[in-house]
PDB file of N, CA and C in Angstrom:
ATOM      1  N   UNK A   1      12.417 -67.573 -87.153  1.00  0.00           N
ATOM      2  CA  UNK A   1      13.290 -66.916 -86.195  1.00  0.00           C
ATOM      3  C   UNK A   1      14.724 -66.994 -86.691  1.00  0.00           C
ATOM      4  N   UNK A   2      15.482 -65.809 -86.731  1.00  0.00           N
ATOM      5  CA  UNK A   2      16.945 -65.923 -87.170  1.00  0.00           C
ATOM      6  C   UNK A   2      17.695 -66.291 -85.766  1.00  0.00           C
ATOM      7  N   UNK A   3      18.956 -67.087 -86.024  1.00  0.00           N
ATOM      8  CA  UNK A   3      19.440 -67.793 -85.123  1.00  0.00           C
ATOM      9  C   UNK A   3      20.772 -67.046 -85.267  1.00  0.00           C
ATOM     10  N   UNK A   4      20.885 -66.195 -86.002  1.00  0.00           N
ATOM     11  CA  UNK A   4      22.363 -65.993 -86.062  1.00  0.00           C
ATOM     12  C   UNK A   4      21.878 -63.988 -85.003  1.00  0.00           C
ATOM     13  N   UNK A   5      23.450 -63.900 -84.902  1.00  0.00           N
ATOM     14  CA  UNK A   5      23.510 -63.012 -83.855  1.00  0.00           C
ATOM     15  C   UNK A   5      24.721 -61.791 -84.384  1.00  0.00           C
ATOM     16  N   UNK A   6      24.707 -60.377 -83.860  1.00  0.00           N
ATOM     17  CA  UNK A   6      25.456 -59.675 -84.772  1.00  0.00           C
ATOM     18  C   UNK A   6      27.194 -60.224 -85.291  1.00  0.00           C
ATOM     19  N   UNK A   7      27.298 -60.968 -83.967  1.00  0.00           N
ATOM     20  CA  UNK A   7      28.483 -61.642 -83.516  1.00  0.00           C
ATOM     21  C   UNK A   7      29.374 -62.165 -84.252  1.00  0.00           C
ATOM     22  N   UNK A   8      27.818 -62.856 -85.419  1.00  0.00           N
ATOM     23  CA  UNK A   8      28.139 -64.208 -86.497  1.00  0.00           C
ATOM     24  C   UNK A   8      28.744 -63.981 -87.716  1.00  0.00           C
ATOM     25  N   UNK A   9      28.315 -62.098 -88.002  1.00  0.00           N
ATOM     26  CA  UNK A   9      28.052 -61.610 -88.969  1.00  0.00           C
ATOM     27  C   UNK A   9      29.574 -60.663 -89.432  1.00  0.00           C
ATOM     28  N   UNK A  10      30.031 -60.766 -90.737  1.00  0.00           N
ATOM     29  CA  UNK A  10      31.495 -60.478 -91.171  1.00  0.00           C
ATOM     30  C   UNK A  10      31.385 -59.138 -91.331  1.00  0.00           C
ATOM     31  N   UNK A  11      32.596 -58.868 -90.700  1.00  0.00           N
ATOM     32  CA  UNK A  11      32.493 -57.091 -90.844  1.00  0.00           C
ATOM     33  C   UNK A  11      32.604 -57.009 -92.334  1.00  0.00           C
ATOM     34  N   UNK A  12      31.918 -55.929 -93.061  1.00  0.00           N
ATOM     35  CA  UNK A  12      31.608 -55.421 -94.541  1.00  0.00           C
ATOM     36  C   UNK A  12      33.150 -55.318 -95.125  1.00  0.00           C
ATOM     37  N   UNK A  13      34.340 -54.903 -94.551  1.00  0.00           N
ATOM     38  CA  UNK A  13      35.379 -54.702 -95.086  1.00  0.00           C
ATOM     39  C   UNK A  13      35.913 -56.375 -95.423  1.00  0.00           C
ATOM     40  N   UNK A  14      35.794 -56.748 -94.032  1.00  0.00           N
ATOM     41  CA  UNK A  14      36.632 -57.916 -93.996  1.00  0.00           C
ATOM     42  C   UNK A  14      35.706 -59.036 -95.655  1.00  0.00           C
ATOM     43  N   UNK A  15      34.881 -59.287 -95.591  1.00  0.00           N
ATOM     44  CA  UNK A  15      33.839 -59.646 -96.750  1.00  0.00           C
ATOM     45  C   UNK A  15      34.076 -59.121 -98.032  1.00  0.00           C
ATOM     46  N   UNK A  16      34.649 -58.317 -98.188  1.00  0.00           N
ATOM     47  CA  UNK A  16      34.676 -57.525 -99.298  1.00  0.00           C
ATOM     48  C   UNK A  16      36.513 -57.648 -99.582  1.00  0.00           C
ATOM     49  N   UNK A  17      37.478 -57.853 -98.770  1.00  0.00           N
ATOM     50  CA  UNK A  17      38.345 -57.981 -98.621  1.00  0.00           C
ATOM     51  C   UNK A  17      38.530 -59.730 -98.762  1.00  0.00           C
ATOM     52  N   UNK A  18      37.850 -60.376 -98.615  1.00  0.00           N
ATOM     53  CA  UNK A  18      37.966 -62.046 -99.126  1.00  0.00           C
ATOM     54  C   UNK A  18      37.019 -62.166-100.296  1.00  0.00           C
ATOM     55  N   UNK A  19      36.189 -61.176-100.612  1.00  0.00           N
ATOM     56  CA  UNK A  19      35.966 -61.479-102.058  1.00  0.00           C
ATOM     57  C   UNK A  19      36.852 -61.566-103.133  1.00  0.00           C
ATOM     58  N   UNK A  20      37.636 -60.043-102.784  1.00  0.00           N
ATOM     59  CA  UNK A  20      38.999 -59.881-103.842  1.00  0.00           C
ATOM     60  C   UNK A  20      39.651 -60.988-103.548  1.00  0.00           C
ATOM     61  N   UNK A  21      39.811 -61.716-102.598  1.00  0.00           N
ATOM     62  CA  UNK A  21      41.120 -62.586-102.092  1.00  0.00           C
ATOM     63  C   UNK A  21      40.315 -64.084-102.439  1.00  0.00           C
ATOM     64  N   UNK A  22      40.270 -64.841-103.329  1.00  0.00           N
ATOM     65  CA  UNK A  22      39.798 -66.250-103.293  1.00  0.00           C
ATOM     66  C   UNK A  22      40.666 -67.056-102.478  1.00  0.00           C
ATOM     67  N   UNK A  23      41.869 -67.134-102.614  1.00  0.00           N
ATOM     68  CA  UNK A  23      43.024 -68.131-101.999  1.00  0.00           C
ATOM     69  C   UNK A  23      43.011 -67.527-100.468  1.00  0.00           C
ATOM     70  N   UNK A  24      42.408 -66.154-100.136  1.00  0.00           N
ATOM     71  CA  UNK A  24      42.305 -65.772 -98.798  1.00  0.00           C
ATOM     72  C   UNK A  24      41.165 -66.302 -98.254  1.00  0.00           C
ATOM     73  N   UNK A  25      40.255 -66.365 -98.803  1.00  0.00           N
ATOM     74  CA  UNK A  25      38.515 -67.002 -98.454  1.00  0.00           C
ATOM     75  C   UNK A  25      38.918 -68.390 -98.467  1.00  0.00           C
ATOM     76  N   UNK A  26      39.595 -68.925 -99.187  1.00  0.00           N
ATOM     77  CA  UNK A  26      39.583 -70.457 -99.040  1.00  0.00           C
ATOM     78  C   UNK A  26      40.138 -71.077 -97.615  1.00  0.00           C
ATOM     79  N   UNK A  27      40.644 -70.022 -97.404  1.00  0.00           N
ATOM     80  CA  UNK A  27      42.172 -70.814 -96.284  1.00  0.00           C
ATOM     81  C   UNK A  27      41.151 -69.890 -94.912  1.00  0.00           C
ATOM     82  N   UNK A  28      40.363 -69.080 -95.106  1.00  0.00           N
ATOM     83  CA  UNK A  28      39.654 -68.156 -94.013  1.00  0.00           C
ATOM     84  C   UNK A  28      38.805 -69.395 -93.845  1.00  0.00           C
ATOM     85  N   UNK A  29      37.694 -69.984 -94.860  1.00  0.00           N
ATOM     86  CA  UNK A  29      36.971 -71.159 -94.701  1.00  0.00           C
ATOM     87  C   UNK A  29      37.689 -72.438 -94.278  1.00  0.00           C
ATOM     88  N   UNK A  30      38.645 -72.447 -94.526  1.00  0.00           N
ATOM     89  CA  UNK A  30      39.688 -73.729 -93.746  1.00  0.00           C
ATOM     90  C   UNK A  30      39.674 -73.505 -92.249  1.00  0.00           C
ATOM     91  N   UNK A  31      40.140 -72.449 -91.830  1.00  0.00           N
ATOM     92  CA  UNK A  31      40.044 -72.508 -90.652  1.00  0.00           C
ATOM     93  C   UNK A  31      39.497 -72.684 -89.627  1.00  0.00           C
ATOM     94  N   UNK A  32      39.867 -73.299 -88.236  1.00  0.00           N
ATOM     95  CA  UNK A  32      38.811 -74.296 -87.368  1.00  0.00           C
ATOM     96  C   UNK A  32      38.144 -72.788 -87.081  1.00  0.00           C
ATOM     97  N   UNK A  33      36.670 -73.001 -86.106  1.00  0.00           N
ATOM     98  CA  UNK A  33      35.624 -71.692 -85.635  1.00  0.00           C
ATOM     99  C   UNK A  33      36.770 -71.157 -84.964  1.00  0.00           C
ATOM    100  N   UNK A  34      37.606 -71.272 -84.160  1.00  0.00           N
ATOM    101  CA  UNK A  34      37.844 -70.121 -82.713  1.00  0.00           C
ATOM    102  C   UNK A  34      38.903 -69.305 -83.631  1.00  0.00           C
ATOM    103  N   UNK A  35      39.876 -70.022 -84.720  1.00  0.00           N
ATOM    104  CA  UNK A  35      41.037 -68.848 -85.442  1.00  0.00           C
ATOM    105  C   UNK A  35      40.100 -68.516 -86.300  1.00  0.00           C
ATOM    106  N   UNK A  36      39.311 -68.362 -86.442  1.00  0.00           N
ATOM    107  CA  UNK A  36      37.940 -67.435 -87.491  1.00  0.00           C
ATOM    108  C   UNK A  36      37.610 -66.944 -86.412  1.00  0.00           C
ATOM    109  N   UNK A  37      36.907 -67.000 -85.690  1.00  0.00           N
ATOM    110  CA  UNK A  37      36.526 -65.651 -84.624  1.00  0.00           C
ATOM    111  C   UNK A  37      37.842 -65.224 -84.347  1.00  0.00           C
ATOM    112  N   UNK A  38      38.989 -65.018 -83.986  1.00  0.00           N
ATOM    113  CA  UNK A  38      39.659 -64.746 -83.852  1.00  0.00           C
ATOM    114  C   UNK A  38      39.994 -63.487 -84.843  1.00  0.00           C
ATOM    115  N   UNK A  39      39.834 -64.108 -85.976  1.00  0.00           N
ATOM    116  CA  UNK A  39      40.863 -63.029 -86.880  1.00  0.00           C
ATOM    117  C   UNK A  39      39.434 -62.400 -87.326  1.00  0.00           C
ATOM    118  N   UNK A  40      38.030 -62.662 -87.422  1.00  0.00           N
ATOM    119  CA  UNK A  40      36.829 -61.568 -87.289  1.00  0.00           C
ATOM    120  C   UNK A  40      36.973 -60.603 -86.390  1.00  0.00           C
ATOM    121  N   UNK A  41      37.472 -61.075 -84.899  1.00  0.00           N
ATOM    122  CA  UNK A  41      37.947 -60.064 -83.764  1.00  0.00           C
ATOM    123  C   UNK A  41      38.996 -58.835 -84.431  1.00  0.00           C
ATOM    124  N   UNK A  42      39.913 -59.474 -84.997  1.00  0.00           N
ATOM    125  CA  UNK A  42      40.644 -58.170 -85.362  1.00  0.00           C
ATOM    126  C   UNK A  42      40.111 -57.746 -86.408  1.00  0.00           C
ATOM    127  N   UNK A  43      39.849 -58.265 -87.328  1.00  0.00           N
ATOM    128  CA  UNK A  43      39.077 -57.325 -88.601  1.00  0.00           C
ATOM    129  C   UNK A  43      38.000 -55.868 -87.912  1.00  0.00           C
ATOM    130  N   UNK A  44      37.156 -56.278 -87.101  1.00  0.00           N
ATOM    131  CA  UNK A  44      36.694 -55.428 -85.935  1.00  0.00           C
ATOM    132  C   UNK A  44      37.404 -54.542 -85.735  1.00  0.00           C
ATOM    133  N   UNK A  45      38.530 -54.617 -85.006  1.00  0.00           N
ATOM    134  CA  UNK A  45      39.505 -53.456 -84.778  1.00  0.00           C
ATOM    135  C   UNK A  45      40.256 -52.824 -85.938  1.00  0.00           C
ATOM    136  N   UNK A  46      40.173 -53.307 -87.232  1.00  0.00           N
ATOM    137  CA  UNK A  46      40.982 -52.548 -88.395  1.00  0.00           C
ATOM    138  C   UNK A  46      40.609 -51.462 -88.656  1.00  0.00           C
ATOM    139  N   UNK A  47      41.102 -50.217 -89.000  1.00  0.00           N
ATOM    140  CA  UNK A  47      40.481 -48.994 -89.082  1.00  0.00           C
ATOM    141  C   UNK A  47      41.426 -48.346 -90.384  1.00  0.00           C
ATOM    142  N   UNK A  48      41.367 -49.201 -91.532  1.00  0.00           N
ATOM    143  CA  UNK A  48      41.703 -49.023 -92.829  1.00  0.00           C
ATOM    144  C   UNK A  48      41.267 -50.279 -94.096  1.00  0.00           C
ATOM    145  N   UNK A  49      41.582 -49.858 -95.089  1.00  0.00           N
ATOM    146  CA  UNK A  49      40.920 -50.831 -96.002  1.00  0.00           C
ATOM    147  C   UNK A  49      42.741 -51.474 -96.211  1.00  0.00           C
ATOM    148  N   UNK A  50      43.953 -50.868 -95.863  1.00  0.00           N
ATOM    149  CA  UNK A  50      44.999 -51.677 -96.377  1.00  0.00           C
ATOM    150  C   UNK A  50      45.304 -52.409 -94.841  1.00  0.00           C
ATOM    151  N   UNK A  51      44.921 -51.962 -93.873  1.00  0.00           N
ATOM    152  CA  UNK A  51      44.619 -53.082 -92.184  1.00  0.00           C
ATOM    153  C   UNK A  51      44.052 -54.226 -92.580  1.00  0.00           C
ATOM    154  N   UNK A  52      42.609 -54.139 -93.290  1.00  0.00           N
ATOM    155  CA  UNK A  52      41.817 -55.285 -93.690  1.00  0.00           C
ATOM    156  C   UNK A  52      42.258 -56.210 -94.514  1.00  0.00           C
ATOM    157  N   UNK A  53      43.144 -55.158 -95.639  1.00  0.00           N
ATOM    158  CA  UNK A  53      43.718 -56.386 -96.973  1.00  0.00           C
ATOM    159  C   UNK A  53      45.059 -56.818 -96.340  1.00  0.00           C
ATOM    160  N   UNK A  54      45.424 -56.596 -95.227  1.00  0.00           N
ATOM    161  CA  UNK A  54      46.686 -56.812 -94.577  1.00  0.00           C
ATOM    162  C   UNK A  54      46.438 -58.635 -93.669  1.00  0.00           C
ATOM    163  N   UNK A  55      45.029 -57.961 -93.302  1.00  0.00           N
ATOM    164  CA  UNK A  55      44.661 -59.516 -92.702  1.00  0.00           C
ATOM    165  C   UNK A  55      44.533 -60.655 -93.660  1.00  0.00           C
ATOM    166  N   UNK A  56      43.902 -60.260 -94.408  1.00  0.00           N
ATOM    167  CA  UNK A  56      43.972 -61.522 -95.232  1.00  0.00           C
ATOM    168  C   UNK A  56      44.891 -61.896 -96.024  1.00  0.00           C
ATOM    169  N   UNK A  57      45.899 -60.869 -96.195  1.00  0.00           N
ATOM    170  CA  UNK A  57      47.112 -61.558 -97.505  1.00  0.00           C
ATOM    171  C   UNK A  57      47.560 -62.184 -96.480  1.00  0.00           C
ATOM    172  N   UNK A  58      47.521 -62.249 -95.292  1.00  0.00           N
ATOM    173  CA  UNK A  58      48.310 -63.153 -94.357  1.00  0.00           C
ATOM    174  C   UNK A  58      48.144 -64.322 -93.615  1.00  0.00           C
ATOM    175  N   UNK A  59      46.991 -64.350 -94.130  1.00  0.00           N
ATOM    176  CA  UNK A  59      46.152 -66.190 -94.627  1.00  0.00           C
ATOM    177  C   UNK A  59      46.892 -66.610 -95.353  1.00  0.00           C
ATOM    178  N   UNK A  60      47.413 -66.283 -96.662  1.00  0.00           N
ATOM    179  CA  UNK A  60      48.253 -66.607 -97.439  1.00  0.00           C
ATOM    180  C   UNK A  60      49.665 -67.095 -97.008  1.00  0.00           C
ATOM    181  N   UNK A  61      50.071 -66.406 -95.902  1.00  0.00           N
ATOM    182  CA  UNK A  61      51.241 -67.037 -96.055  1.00  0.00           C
ATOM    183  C   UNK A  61      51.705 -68.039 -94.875  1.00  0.00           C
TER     184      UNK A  61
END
């Protein structure tokens, strides 16, 4: 039985957007669960690929 739920699951941009980004994936994996759902919530609402790379260069800073 899978336990995970669509909920759990990284929008394709945002995933593909912390692949390019290692120092963005690192600091995305740093973060406690609720500012990760959080910023999955907006990745959700991004409706561009420079929205998406916008979220994560800003892990960075």
């Amino acid at each position: 039985m899978d336990n995970t739920s669509p909920h759990d699951t990284l929008p394709a941009g945002l995933a593909m957007a912390l692949a390019n980004d290692p120092e963005g994936l690192d600091r995305f994996l740093s973060l406690p669960p609720k500012s990760r759902a959080a910023l999955v919530a907006r990745a959700r609402q991004a409706r561009s690929k420079a929205e998406m790379q916008s979220l994560v260069s800003d892990l960075r800073s």
